[in-house]
PDB file of N, CA and C in Angstrom:
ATOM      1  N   UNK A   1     106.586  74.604  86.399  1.00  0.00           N
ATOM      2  CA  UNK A   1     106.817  76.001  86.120  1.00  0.00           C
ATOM      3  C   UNK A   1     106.494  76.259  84.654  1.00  0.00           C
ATOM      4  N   UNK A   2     105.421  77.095  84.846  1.00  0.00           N
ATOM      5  CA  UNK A   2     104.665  77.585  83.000  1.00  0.00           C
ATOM      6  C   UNK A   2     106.832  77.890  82.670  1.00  0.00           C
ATOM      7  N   UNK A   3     106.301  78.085  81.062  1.00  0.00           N
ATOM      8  CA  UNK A   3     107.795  78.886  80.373  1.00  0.00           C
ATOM      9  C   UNK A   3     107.670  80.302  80.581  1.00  0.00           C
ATOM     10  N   UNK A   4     106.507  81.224  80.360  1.00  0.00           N
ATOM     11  CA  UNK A   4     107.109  82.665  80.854  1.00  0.00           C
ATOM     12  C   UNK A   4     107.592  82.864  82.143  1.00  0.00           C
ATOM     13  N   UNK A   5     107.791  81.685  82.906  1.00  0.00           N
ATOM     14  CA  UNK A   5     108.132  82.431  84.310  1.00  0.00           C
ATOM     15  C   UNK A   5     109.727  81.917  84.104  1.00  0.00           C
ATOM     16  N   UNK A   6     110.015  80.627  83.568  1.00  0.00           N
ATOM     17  CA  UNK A   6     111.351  79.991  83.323  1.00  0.00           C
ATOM     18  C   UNK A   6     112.039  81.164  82.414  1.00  0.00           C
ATOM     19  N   UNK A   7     113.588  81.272  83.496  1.00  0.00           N
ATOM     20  CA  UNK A   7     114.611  82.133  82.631  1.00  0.00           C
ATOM     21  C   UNK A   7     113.529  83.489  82.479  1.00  0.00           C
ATOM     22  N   UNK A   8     112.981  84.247  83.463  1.00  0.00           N
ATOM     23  CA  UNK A   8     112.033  85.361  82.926  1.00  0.00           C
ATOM     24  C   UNK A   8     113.178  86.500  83.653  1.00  0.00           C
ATOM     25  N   UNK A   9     113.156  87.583  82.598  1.00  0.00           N
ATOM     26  CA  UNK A   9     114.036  88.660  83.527  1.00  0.00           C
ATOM     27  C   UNK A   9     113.640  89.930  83.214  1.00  0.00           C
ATOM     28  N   UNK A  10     113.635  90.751  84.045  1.00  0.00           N
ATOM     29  CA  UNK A  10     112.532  92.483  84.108  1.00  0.00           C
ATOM     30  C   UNK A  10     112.838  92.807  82.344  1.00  0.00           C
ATOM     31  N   UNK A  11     111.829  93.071  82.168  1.00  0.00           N
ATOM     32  CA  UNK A  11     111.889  93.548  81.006  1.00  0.00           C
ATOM     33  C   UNK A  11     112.626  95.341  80.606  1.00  0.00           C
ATOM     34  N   UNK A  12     112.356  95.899  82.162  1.00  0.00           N
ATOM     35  CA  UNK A  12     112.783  97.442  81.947  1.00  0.00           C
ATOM     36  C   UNK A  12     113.925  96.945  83.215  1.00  0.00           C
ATOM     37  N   UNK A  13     115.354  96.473  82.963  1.00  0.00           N
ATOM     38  CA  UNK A  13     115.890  96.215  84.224  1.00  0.00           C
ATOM     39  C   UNK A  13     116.558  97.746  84.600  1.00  0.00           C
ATOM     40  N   UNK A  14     116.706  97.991  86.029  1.00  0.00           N
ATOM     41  CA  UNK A  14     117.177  99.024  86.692  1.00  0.00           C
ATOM     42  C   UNK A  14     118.791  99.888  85.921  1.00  0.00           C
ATOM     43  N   UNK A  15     119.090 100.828  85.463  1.00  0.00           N
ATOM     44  CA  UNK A  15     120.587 100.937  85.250  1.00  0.00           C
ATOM     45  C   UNK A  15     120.940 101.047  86.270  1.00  0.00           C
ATOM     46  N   UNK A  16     122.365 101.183  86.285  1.00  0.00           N
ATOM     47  CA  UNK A  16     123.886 100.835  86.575  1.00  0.00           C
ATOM     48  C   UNK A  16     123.713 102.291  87.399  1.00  0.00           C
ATOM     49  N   UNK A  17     123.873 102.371  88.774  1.00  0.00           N
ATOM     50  CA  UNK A  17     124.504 103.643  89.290  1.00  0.00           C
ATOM     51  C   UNK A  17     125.657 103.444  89.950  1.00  0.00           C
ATOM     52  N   UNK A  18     126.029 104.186  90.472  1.00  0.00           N
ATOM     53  CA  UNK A  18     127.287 104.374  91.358  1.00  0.00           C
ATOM     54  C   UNK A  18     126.949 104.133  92.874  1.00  0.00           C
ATOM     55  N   UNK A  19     127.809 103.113  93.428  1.00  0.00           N
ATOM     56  CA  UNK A  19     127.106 102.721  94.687  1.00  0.00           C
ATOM     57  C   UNK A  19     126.902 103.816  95.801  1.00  0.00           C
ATOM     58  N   UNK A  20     125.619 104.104  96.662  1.00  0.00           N
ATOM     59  CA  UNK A  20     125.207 105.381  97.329  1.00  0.00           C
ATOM     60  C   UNK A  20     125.951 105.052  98.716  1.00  0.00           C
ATOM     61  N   UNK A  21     126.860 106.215  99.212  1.00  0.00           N
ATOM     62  CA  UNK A  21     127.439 106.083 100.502  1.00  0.00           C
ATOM     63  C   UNK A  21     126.777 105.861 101.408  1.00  0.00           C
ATOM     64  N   UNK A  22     126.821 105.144 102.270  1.00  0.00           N
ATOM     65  CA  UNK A  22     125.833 104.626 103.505  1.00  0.00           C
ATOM     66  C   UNK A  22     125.409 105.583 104.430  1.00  0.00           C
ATOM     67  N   UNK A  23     126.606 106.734 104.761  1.00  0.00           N
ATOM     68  CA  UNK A  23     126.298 107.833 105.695  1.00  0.00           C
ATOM     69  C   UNK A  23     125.448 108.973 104.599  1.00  0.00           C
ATOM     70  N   UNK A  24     125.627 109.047 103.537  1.00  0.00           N
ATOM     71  CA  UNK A  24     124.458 109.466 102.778  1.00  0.00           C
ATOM     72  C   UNK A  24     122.979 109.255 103.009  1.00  0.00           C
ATOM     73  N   UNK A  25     123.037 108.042 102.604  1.00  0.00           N
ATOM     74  CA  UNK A  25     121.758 107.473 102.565  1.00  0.00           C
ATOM     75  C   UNK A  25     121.081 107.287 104.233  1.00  0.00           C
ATOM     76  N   UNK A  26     121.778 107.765 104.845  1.00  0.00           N
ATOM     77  CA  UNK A  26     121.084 108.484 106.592  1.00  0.00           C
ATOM     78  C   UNK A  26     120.885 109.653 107.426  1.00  0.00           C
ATOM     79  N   UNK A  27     121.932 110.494 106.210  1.00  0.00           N
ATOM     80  CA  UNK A  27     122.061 112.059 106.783  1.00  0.00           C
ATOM     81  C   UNK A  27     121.806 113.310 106.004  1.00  0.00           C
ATOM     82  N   UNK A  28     122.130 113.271 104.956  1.00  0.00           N
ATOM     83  CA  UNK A  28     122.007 113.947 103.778  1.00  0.00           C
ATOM     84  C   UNK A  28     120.595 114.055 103.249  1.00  0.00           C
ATOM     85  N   UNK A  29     119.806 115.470 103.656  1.00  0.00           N
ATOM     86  CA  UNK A  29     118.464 115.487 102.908  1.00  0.00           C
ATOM     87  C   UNK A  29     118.797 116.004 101.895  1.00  0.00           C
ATOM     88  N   UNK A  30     117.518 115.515 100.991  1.00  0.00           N
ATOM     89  CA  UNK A  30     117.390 115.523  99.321  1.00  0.00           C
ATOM     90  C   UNK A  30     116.098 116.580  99.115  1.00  0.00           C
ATOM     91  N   UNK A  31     115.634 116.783  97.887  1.00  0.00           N
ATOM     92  CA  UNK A  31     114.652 117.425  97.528  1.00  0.00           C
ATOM     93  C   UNK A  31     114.853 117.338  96.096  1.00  0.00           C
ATOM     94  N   UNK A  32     113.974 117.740  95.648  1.00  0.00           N
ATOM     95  CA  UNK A  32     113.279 117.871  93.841  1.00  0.00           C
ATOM     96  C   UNK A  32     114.372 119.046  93.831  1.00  0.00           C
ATOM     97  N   UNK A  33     114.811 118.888  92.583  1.00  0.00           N
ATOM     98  CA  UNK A  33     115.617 120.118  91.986  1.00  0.00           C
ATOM     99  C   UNK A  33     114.706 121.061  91.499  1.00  0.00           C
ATOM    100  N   UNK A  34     114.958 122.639  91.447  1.00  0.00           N
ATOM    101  CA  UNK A  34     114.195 123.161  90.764  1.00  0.00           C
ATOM    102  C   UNK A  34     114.122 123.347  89.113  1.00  0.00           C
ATOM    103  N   UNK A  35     114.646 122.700  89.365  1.00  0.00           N
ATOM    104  CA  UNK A  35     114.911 122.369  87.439  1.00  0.00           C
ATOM    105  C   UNK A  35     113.889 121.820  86.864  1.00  0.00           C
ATOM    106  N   UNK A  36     113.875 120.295  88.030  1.00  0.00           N
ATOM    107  CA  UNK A  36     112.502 119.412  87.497  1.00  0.00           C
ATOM    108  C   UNK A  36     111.210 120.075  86.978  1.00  0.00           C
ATOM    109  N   UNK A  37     110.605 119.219  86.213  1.00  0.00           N
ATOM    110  CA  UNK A  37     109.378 120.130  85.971  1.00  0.00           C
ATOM    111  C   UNK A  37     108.579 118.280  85.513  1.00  0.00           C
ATOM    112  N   UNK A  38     107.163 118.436  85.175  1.00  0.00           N
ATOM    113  CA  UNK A  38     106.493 117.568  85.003  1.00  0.00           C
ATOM    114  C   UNK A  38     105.759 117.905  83.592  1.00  0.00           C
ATOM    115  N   UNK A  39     105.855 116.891  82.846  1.00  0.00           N
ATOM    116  CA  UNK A  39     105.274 117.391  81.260  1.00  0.00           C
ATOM    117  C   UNK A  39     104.548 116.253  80.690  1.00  0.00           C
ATOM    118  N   UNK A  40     103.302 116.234  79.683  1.00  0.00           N
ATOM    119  CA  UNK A  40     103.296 115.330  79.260  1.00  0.00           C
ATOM    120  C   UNK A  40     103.444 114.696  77.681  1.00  0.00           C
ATOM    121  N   UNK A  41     104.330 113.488  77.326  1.00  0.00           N
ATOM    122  CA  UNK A  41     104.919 113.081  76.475  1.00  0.00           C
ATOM    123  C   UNK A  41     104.201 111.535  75.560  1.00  0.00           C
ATOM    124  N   UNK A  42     104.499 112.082  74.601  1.00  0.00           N
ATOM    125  CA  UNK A  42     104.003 110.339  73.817  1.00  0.00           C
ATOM    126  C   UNK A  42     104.733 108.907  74.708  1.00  0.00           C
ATOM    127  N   UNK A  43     104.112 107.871  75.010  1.00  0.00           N
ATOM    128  CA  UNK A  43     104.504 107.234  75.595  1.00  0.00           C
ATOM    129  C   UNK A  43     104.062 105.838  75.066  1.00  0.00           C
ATOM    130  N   UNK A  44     105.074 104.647  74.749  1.00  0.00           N
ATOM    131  CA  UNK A  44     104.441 103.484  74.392  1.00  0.00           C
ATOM    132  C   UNK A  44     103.677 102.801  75.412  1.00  0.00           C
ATOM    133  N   UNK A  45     102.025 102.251  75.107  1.00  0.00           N
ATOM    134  CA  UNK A  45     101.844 101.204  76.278  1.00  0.00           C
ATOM    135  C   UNK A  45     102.023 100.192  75.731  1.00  0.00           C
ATOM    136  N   UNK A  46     100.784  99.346  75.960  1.00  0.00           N
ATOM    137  CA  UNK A  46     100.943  97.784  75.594  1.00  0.00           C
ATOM    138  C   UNK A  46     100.898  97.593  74.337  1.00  0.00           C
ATOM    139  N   UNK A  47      99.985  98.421  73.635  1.00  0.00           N
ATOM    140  CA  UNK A  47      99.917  98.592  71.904  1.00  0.00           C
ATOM    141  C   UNK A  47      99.809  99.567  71.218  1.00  0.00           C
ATOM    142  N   UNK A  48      99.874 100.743  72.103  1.00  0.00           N
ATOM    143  CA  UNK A  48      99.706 101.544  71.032  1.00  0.00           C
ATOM    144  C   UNK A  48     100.819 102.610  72.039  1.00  0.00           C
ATOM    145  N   UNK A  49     100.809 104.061  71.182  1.00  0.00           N
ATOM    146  CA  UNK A  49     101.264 105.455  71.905  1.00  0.00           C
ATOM    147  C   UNK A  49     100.531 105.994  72.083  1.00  0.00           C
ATOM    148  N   UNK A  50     100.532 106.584  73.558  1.00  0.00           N
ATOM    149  CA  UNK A  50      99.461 107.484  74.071  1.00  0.00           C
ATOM    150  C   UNK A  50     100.309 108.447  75.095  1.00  0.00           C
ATOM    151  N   UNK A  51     100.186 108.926  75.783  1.00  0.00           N
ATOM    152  CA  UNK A  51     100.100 110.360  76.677  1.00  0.00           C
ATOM    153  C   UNK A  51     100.958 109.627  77.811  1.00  0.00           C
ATOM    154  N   UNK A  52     101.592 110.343  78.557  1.00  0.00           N
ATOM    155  CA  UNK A  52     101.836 109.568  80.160  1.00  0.00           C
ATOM    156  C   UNK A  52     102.709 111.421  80.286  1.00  0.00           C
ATOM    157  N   UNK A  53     102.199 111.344  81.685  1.00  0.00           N
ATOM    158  CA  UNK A  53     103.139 112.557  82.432  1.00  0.00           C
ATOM    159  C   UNK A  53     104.574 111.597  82.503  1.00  0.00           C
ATOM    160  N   UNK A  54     105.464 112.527  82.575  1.00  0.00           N
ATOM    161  CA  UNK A  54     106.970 112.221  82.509  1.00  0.00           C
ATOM    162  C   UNK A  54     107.825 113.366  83.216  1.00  0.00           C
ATOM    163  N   UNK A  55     108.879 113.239  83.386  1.00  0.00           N
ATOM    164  CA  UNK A  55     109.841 114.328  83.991  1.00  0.00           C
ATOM    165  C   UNK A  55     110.615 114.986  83.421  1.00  0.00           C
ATOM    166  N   UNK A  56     110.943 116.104  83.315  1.00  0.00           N
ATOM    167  CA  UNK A  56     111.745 116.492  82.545  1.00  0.00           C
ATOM    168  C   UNK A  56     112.763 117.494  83.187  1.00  0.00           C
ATOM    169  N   UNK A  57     113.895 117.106  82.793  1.00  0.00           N
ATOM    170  CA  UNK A  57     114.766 117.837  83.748  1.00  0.00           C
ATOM    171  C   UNK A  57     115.931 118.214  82.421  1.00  0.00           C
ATOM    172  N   UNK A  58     117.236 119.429  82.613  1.00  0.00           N
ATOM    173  CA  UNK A  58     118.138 119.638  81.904  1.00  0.00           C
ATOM    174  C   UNK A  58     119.302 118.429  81.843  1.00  0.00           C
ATOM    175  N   UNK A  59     119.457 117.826  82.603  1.00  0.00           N
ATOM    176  CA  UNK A  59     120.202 116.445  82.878  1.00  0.00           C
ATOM    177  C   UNK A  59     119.841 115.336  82.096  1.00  0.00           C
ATOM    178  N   UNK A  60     118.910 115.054  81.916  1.00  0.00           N
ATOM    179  CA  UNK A  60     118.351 114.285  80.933  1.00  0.00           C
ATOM    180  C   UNK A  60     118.168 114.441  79.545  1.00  0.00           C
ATOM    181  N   UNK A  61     118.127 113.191  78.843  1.00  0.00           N
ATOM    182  CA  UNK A  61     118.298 113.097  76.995  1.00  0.00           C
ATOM    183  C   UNK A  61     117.220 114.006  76.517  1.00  0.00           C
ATOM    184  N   UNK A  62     116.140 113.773  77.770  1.00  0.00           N
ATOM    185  CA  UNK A  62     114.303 113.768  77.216  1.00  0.00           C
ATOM    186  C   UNK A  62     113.703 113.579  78.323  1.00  0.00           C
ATOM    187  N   UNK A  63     112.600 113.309  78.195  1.00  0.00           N
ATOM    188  CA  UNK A  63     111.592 113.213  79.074  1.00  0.00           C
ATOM    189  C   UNK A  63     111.300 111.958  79.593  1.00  0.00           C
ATOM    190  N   UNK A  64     111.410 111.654  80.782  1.00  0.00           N
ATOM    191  CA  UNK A  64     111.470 110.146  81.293  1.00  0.00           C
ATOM    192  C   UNK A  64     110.253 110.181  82.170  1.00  0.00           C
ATOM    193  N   UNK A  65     109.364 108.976  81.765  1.00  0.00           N
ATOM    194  CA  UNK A  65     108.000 108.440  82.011  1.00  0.00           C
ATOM    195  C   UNK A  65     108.588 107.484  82.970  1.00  0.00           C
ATOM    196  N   UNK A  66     108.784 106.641  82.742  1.00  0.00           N
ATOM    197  CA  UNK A  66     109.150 105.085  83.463  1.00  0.00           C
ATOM    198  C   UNK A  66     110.797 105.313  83.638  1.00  0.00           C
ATOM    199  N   UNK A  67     111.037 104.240  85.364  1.00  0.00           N
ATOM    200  CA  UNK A  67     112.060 104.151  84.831  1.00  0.00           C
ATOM    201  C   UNK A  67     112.235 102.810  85.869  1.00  0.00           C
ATOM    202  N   UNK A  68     112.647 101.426  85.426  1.00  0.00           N
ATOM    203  CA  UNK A  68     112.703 100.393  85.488  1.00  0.00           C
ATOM    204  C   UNK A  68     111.239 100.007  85.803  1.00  0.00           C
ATOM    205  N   UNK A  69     110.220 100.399  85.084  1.00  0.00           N
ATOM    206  CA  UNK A  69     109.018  99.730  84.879  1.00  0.00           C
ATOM    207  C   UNK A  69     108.302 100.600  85.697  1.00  0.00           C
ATOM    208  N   UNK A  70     108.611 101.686  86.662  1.00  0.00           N
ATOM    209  CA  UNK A  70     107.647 102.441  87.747  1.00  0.00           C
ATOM    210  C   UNK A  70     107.904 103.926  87.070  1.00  0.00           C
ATOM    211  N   UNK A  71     106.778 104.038  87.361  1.00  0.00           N
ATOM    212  CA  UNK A  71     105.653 106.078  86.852  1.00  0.00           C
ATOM    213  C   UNK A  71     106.852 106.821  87.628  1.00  0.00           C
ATOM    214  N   UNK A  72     107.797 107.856  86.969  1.00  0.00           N
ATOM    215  CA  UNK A  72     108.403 108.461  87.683  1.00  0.00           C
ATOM    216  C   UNK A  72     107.685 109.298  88.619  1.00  0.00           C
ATOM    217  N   UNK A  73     106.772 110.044  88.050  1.00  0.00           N
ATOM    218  CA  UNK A  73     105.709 111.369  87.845  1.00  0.00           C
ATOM    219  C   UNK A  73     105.194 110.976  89.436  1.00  0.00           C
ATOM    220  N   UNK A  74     104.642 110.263  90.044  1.00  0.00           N
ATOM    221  CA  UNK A  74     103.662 109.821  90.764  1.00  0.00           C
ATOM    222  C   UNK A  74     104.720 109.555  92.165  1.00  0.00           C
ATOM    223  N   UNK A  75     105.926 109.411  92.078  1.00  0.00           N
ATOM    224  CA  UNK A  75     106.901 109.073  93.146  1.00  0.00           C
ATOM    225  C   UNK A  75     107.311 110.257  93.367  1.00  0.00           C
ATOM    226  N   UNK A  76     108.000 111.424  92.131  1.00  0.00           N
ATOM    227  CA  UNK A  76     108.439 112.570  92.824  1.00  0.00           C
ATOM    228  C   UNK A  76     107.317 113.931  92.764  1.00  0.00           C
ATOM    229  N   UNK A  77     106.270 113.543  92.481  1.00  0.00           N
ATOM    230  CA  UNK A  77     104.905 114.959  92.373  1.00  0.00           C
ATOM    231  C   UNK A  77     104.664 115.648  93.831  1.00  0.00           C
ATOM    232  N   UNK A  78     105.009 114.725  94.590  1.00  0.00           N
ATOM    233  CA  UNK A  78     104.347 115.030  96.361  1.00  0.00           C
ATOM    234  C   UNK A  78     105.737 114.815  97.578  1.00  0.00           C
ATOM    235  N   UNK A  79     106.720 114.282  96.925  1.00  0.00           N
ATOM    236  CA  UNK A  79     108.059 113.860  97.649  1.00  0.00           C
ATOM    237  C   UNK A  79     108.149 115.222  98.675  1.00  0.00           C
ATOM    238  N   UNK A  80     108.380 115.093  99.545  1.00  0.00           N
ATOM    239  CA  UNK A  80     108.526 116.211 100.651  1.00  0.00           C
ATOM    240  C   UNK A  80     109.464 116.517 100.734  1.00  0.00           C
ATOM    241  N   UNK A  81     110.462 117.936 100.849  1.00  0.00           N
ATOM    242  CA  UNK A  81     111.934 117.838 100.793  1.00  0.00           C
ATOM    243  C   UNK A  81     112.288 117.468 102.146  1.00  0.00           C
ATOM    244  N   UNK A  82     113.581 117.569 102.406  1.00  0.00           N
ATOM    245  CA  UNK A  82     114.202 117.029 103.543  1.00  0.00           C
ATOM    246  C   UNK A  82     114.625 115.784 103.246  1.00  0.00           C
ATOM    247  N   UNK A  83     114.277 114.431 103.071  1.00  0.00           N
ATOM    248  CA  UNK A  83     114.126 113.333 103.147  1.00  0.00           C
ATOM    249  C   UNK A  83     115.422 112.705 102.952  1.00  0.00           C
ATOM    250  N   UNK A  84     115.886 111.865 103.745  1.00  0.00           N
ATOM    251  CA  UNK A  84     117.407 111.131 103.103  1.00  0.00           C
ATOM    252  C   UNK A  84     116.802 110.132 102.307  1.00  0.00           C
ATOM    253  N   UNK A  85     118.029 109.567 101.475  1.00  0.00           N
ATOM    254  CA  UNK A  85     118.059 108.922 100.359  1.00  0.00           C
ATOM    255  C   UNK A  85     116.811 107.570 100.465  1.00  0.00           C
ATOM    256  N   UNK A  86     117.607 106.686 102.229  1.00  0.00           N
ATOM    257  CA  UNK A  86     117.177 105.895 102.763  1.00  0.00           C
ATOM    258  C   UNK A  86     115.359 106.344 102.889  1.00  0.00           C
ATOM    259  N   UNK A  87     114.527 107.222 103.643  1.00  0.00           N
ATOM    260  CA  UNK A  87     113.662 107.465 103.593  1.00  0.00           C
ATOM    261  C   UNK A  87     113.169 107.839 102.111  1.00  0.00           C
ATOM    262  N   UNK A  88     113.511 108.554 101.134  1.00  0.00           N
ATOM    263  CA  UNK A  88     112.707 108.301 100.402  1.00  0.00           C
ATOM    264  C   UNK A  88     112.351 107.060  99.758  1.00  0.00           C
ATOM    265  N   UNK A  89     113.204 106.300  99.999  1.00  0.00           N
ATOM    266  CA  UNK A  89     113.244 104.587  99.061  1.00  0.00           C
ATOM    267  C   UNK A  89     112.103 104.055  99.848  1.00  0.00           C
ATOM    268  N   UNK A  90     112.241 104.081 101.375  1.00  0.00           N
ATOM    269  CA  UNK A  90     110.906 103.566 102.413  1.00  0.00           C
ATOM    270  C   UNK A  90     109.813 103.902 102.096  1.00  0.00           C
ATOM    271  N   UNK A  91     109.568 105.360 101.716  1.00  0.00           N
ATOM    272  CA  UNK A  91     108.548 106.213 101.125  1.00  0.00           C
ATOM    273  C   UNK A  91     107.518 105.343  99.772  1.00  0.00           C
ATOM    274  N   UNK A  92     108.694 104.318  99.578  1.00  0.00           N
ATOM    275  CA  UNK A  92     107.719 103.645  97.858  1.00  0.00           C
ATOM    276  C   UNK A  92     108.023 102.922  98.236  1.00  0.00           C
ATOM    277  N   UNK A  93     107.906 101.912  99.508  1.00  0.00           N
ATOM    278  CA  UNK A  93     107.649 100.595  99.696  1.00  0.00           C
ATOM    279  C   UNK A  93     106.530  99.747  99.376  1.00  0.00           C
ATOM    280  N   UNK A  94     105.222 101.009  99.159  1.00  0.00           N
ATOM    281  CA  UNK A  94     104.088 100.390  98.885  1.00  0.00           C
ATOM    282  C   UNK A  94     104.075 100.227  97.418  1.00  0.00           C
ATOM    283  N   UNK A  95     104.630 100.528  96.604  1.00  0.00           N
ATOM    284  CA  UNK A  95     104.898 100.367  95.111  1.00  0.00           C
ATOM    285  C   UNK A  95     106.018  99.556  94.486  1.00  0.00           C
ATOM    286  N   UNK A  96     106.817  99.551  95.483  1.00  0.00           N
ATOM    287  CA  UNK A  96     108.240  98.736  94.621  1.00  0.00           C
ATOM    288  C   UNK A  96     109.038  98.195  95.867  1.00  0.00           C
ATOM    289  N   UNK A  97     109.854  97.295  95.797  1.00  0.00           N
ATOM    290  CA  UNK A  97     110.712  96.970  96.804  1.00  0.00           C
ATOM    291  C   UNK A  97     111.996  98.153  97.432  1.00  0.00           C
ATOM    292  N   UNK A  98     112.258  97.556  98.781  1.00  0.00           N
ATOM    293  CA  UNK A  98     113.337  98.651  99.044  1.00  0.00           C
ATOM    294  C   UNK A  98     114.089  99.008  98.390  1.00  0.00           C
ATOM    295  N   UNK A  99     115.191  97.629  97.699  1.00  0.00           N
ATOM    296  CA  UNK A  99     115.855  97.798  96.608  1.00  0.00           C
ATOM    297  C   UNK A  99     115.824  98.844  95.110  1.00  0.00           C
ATOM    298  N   UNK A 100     114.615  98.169  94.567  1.00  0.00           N
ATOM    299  CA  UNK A 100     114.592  99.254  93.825  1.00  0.00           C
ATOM    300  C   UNK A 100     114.111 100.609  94.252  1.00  0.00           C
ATOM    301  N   UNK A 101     113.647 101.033  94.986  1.00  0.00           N
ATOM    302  CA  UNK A 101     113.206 102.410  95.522  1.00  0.00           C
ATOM    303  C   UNK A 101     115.031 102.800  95.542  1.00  0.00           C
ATOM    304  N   UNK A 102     115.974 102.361  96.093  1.00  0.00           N
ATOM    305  CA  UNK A 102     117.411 103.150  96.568  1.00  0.00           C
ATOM    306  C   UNK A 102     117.757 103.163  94.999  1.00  0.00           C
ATOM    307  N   UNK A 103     117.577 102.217  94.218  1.00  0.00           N
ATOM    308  CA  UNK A 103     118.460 102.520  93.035  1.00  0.00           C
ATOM    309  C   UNK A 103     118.021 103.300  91.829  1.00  0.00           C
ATOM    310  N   UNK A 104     116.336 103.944  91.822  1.00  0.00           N
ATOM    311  CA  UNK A 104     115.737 104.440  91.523  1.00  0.00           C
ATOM    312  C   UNK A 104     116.328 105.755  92.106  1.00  0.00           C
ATOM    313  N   UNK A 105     116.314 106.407  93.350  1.00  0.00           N
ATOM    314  CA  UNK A 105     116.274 107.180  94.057  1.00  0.00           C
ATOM    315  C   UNK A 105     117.907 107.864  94.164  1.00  0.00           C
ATOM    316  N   UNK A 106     118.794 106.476  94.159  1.00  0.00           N
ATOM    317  CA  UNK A 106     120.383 107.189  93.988  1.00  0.00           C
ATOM    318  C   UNK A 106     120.616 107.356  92.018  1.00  0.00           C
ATOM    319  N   UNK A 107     119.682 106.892  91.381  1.00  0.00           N
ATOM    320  CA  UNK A 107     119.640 107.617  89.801  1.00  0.00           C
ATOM    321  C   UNK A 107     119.427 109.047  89.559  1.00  0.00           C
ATOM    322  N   UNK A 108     118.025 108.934  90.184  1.00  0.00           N
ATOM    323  CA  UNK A 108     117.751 110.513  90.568  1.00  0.00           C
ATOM    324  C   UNK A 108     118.688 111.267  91.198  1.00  0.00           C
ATOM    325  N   UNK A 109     119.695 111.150  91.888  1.00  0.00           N
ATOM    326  CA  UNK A 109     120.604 111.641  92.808  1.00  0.00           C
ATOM    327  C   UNK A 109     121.737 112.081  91.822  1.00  0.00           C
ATOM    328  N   UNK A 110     122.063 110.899  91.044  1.00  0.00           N
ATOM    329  CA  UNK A 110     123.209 111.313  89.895  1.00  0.00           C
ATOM    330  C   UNK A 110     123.126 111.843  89.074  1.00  0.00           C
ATOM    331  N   UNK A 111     121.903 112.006  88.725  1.00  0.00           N
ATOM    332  CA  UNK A 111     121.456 112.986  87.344  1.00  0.00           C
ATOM    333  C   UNK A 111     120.397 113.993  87.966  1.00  0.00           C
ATOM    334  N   UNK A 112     120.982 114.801  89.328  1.00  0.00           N
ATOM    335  CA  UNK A 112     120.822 115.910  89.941  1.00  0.00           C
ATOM    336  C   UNK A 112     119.277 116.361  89.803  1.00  0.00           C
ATOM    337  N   UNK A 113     118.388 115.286  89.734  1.00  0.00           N
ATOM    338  CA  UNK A 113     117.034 115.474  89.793  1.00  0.00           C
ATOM    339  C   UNK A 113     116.554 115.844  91.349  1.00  0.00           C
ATOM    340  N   UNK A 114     117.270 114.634  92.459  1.00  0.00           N
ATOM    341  CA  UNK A 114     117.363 114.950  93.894  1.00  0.00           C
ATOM    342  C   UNK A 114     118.249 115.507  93.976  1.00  0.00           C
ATOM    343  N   UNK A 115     118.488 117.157  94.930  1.00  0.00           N
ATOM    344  CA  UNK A 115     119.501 117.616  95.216  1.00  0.00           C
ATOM    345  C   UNK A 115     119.860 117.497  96.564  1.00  0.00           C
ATOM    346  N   UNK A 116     120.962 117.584  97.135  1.00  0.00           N
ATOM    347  CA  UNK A 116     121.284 117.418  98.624  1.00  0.00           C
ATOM    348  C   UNK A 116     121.736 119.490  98.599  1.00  0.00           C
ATOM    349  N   UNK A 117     122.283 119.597  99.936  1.00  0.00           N
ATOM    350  CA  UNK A 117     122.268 120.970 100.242  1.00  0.00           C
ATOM    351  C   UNK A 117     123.467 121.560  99.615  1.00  0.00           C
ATOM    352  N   UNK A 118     124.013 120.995  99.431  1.00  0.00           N
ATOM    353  CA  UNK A 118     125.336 121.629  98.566  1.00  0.00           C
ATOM    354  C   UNK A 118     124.829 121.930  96.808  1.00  0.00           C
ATOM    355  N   UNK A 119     124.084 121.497  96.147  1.00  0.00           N
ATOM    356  CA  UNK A 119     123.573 121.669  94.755  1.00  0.00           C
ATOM    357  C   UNK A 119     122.228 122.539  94.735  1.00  0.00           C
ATOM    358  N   UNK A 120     121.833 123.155  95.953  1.00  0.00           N
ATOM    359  CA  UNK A 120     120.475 123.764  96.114  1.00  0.00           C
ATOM    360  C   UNK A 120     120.740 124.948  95.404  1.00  0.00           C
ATOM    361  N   UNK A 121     119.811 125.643  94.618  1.00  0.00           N
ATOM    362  CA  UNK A 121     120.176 126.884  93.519  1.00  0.00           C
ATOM    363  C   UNK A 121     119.603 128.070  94.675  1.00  0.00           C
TER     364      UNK A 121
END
């Protein structure tokens, strides 16, 4: 085993949410808040700062590009409303594991980016 793979751990690891209720995450459709909006922001890459679309919502510090290493912009630009929690996480299976798709997806949920029908304006 080379050394970058020994002791290697995500460099952008996932935060901390609040665990998503199970009958949630099967019944409860979500959608983009209308708050969200899509903007684009200075963004570090590998060496330098450059451009990246990002999200920007009133819930947030700022404008969030990445979030545990995946393009927010590109997961919620086309998201279809309706969708439970569970389906949208399935929805980015081709990009990220189930796992992170739910904990990605119940972030968005807590910081009212996805709304369920009770938070709809």
């Amino acid at each position: 085993m080379g050394r970058a793979a020994k002791g290697r751990q995500p460099t952008n690891p996932l935060p901390w949410v609040e665990p998503a209720d199970a009958r949630a995450m099967a019944a409860i459709p979500f959608e983009l808040s209308r708050e969200a909006s899509f903007v684009e922001t200075p963004c570090l890459g590998d060496e330098f700062v450059g451009r990246a679309h990002a999200l920007s919502h009133p819930g947030l510090a700022g404008p969030v590009a990445y979030l545990a290493g995946f393009a927010l912009t590109p997961l919620l630009r086309d998201l279809p409303p309706g969708r439970t929690l569970l389906e949208i996480a399935r929805s980015w299976t081709d990009r990220m594991p189930l796992e992170s798709g739910l904990a990605i997806a119940a972030w968005l949920i807590n910081h009212r980016i996805l709304v369920g029908p009770a938070n709809r304006e």
